[in-house]
PDB file of N, CA and C in Angstrom:
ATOM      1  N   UNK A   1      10.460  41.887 -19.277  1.00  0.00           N
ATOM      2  CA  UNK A   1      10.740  40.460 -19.301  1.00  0.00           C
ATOM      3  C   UNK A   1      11.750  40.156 -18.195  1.00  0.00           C
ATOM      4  N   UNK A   2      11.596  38.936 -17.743  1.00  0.00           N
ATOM      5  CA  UNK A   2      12.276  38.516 -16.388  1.00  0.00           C
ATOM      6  C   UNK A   2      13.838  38.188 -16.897  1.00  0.00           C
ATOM      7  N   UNK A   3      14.693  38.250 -15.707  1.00  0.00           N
ATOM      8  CA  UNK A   3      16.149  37.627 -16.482  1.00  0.00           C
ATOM      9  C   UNK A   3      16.318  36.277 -16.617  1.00  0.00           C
ATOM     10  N   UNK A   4      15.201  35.138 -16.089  1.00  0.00           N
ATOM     11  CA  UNK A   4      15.097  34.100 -16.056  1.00  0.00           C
ATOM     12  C   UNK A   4      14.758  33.859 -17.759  1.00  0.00           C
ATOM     13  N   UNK A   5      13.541  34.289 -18.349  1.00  0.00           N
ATOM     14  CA  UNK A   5      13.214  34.144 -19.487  1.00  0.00           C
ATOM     15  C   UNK A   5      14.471  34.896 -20.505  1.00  0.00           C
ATOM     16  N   UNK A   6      14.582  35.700 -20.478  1.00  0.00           N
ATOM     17  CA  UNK A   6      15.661  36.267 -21.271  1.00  0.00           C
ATOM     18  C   UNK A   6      17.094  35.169 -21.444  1.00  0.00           C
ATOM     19  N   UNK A   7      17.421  34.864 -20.590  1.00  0.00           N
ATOM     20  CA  UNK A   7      18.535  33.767 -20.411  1.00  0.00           C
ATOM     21  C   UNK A   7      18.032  32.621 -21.088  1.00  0.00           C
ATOM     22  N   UNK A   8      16.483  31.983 -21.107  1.00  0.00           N
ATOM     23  CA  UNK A   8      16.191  30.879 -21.851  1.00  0.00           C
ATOM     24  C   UNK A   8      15.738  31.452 -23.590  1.00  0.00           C
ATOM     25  N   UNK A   9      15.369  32.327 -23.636  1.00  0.00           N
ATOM     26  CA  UNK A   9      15.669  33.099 -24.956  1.00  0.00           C
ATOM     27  C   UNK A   9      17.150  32.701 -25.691  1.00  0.00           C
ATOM     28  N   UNK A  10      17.840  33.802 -24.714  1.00  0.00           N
ATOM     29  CA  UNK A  10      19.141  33.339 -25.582  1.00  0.00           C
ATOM     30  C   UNK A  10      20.010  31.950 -26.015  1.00  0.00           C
ATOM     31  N   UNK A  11      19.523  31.634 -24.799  1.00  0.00           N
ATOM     32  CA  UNK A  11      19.736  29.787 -25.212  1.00  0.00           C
ATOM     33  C   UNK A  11      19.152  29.289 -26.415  1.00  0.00           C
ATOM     34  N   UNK A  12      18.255  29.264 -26.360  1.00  0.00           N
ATOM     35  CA  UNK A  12      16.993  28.601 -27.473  1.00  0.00           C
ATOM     36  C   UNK A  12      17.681  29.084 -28.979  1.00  0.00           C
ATOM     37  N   UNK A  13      17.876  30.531 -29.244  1.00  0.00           N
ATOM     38  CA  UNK A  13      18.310  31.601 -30.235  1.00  0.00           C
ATOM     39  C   UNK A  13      19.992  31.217 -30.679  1.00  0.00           C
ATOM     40  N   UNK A  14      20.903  30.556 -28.923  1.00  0.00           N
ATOM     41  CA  UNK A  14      21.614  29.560 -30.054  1.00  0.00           C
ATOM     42  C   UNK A  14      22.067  28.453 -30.544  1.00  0.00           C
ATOM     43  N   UNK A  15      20.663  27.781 -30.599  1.00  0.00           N
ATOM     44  CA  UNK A  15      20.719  26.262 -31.348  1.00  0.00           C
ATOM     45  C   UNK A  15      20.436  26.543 -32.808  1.00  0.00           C
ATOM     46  N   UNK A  16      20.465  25.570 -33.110  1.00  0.00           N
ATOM     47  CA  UNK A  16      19.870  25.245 -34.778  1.00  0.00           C
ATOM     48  C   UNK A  16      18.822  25.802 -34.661  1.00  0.00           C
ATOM     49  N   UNK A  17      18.022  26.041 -35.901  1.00  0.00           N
ATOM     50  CA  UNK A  17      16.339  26.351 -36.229  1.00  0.00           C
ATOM     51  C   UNK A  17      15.842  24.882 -36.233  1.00  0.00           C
ATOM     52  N   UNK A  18      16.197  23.823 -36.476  1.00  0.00           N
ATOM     53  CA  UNK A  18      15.193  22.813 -35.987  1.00  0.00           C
ATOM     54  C   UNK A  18      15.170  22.498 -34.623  1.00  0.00           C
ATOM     55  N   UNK A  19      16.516  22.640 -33.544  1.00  0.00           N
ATOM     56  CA  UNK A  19      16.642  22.184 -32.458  1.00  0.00           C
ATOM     57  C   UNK A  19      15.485  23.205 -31.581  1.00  0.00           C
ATOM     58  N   UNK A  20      15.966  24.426 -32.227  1.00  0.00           N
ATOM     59  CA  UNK A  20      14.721  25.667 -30.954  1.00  0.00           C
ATOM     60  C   UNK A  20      13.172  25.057 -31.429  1.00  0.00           C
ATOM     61  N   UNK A  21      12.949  24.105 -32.873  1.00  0.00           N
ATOM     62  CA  UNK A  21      11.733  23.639 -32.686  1.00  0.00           C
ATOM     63  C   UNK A  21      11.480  22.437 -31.432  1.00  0.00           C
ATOM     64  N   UNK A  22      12.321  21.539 -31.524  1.00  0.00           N
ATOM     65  CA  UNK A  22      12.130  21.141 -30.544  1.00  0.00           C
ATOM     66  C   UNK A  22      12.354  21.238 -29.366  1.00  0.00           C
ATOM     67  N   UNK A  23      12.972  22.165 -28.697  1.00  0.00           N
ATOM     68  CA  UNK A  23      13.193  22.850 -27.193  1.00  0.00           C
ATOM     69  C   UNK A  23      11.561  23.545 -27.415  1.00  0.00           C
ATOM     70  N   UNK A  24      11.268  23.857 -28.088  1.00  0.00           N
ATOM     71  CA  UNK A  24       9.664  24.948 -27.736  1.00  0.00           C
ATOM     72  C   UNK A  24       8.990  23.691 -27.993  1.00  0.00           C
ATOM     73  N   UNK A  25       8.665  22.956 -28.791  1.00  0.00           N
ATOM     74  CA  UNK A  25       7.643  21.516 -28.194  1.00  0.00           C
ATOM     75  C   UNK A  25       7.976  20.875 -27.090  1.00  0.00           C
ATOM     76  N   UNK A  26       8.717  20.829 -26.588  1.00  0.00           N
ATOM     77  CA  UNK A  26       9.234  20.316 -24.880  1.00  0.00           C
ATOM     78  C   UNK A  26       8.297  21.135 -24.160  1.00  0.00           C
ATOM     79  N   UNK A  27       8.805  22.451 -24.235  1.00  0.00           N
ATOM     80  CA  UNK A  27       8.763  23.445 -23.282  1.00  0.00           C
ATOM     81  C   UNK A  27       6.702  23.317 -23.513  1.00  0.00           C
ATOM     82  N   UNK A  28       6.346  23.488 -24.444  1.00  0.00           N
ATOM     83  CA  UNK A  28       4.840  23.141 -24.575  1.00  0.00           C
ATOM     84  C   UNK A  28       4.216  22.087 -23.744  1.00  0.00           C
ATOM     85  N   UNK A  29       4.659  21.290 -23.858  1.00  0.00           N
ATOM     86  CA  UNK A  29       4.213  19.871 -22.974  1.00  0.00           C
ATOM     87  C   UNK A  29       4.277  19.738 -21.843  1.00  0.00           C
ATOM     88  N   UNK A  30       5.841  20.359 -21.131  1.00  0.00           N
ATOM     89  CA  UNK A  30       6.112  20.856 -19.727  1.00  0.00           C
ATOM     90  C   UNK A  30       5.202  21.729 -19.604  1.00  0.00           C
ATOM     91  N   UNK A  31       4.808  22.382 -20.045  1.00  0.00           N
ATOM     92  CA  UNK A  31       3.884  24.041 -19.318  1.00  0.00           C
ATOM     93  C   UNK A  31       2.850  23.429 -19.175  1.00  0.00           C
ATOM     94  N   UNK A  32       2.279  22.483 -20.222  1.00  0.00           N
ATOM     95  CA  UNK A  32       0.897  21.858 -20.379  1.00  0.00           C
ATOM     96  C   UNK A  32       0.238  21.251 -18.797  1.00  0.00           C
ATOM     97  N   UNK A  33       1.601  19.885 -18.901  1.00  0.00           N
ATOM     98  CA  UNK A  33       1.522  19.487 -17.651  1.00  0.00           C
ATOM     99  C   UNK A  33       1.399  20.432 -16.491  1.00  0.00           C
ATOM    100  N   UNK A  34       2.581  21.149 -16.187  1.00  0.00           N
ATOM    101  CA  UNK A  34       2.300  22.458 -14.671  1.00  0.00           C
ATOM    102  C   UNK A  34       1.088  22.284 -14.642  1.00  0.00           C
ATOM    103  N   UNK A  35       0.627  23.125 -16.185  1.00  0.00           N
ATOM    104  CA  UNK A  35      -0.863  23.579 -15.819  1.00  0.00           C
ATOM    105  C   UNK A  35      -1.907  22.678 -15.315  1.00  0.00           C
ATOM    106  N   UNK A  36      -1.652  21.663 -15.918  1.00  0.00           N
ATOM    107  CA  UNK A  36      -2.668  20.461 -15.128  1.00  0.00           C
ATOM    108  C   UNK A  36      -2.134  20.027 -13.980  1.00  0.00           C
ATOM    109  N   UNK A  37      -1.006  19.979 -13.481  1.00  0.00           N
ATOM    110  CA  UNK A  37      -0.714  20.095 -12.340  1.00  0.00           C
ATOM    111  C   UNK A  37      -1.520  20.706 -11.445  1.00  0.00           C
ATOM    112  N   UNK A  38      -1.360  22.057 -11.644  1.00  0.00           N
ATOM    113  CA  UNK A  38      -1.888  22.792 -11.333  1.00  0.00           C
ATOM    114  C   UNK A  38      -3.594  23.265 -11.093  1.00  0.00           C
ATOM    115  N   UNK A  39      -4.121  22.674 -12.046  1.00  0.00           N
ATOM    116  CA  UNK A  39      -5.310  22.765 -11.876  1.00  0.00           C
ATOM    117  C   UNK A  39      -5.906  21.750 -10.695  1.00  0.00           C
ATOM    118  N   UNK A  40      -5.484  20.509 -10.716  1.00  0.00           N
ATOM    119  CA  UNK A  40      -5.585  19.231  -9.786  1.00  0.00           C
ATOM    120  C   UNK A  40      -5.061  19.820  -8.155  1.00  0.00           C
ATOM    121  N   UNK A  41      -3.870  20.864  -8.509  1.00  0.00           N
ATOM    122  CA  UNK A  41      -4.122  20.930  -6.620  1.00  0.00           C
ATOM    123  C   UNK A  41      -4.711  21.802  -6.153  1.00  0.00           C
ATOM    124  N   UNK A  42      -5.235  22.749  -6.961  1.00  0.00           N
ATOM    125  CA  UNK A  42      -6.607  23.635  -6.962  1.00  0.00           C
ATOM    126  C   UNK A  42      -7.369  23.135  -6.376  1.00  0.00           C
ATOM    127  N   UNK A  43      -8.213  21.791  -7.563  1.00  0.00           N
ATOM    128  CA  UNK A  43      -9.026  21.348  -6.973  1.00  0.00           C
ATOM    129  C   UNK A  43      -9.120  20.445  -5.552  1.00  0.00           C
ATOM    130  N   UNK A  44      -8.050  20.145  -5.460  1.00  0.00           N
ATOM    131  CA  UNK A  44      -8.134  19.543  -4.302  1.00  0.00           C
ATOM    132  C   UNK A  44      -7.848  20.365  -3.030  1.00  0.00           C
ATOM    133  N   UNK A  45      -7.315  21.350  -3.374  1.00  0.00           N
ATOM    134  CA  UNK A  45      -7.266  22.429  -2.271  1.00  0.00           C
ATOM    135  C   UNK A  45      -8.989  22.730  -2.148  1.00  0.00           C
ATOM    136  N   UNK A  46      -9.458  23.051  -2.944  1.00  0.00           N
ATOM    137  CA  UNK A  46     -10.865  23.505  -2.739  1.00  0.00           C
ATOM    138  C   UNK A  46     -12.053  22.807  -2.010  1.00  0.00           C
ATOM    139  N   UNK A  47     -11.438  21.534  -1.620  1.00  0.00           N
ATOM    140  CA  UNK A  47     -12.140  20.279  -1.812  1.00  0.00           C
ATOM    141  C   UNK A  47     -11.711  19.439  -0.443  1.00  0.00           C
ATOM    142  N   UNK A  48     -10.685  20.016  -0.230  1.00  0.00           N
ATOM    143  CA  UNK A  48      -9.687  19.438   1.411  1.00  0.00           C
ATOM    144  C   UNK A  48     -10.577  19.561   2.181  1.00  0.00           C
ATOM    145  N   UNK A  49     -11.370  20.328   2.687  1.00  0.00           N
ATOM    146  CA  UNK A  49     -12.468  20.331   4.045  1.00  0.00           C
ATOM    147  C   UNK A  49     -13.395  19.295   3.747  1.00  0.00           C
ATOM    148  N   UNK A  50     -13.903  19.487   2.995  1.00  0.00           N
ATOM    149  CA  UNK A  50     -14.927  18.745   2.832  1.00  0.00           C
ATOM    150  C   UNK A  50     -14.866  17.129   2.575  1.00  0.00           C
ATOM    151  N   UNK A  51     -13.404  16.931   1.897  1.00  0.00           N
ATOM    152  CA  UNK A  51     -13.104  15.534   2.240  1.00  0.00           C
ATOM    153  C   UNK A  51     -12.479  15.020   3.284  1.00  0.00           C
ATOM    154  N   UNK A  52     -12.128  15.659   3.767  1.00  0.00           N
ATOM    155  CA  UNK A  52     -11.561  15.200   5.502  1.00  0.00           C
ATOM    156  C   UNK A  52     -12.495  15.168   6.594  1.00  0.00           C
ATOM    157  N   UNK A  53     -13.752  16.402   5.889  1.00  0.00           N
ATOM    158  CA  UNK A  53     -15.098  15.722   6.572  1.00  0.00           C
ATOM    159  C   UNK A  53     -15.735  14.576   6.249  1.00  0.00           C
ATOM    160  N   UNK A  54     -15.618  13.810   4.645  1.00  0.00           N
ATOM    161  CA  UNK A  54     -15.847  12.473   4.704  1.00  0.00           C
ATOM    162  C   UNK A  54     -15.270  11.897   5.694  1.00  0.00           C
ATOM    163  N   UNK A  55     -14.198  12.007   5.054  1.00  0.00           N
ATOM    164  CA  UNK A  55     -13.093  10.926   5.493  1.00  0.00           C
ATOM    165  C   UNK A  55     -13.063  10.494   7.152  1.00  0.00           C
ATOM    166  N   UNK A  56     -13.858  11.578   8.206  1.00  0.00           N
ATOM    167  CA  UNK A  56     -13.520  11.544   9.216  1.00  0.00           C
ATOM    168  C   UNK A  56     -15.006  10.912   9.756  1.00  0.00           C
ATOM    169  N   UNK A  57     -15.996  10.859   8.811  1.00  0.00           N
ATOM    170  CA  UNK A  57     -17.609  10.414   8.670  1.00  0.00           C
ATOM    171  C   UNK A  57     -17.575   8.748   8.682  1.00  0.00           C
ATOM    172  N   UNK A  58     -16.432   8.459   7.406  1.00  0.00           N
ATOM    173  CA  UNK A  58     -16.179   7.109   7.108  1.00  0.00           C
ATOM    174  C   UNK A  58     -15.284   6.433   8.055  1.00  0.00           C
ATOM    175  N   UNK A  59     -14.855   7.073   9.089  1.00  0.00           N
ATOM    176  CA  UNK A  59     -13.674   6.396   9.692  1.00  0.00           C
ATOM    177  C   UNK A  59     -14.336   5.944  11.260  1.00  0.00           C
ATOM    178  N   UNK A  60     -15.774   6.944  11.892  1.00  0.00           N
ATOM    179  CA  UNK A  60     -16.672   7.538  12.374  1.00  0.00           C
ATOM    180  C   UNK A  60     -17.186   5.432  12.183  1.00  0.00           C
ATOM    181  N   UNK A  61     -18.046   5.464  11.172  1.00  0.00           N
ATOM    182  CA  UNK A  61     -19.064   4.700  10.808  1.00  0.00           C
ATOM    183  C   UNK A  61     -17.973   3.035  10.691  1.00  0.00           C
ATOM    184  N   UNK A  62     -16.948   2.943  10.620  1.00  0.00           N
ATOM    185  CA  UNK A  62     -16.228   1.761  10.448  1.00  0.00           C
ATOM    186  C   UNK A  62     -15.952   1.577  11.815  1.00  0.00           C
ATOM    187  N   UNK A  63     -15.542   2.549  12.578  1.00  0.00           N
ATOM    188  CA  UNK A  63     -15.287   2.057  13.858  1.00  0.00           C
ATOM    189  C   UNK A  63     -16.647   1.615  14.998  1.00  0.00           C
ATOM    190  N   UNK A  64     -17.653   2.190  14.115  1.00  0.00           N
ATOM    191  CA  UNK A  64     -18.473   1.638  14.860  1.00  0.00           C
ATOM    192  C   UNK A  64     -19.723   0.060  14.492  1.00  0.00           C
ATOM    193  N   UNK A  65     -18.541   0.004  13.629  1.00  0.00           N
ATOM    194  CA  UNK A  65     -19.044  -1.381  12.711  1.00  0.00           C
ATOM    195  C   UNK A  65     -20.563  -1.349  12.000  1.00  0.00           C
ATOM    196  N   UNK A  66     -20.776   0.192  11.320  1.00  0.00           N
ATOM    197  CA  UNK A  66     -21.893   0.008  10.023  1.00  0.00           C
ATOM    198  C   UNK A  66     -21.639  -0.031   8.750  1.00  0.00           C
ATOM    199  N   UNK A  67     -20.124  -0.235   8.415  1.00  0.00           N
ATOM    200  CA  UNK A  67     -19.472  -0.858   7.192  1.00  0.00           C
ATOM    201  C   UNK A  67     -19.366  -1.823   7.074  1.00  0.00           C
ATOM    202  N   UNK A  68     -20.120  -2.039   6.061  1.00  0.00           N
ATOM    203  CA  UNK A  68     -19.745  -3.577   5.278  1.00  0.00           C
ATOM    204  C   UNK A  68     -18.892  -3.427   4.291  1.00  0.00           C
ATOM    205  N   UNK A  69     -17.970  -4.411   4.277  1.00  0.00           N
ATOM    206  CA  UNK A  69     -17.275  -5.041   3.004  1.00  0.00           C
ATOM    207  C   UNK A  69     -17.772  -5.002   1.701  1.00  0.00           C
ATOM    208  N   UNK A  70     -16.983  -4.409   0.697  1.00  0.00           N
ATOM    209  CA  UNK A  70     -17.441  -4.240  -0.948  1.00  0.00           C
ATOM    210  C   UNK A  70     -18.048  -5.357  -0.950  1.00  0.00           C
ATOM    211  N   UNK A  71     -18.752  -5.988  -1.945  1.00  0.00           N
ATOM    212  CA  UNK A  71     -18.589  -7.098  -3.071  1.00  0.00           C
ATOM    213  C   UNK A  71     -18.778  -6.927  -4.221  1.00  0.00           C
ATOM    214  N   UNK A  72     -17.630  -7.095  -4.220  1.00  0.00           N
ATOM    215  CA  UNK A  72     -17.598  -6.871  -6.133  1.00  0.00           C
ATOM    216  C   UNK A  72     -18.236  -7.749  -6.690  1.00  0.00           C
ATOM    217  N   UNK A  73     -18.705  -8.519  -6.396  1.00  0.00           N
ATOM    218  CA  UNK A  73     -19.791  -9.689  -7.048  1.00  0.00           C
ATOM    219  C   UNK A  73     -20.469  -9.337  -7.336  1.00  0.00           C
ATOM    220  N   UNK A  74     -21.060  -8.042  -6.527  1.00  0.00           N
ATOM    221  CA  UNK A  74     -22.882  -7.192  -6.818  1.00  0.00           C
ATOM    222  C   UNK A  74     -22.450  -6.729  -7.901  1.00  0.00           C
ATOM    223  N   UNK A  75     -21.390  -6.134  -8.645  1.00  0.00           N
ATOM    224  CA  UNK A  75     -21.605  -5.245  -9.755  1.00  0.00           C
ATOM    225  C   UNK A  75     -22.493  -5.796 -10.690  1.00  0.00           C
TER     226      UNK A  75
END
């Protein structure tokens, strides 16, 4: 075990027994998030070429005036 975790061990170990419940539901929700953090710049790491090849398709096609304007009216 790391000395980082060990140090938040002993912390946690000396609060109350209801308080270390709620420091570990924190700590649940924080990790949760990272992880979805995490998963999102995955995907967008995975995904960077290929949208900067849009992106550079769409920028391509506007400058040469074959974009039209939304209308949200059509929906």
């Amino acid at each position: 075990m790391s000395t980082t975790l060990t140090t938040i061990i002993k912390i946690i170990e000396s609060l109350p027994e209801d308080k270390q419940e709620k420091v570990v539901d924190h700590l649940r929700y924080y990790i949760a998030e990272l992880e979805d953090e995490m998963k999102w710049d995955k995907l967008f790491k995975d995904t960077e070429t290929e949208l900067s090849s849009i992106a550079k398709e769409v920028k391509q096609k506007v400058a040469m005036g074959e974009v039209e304007d939304f209308d949200f009216n059509r929906l």
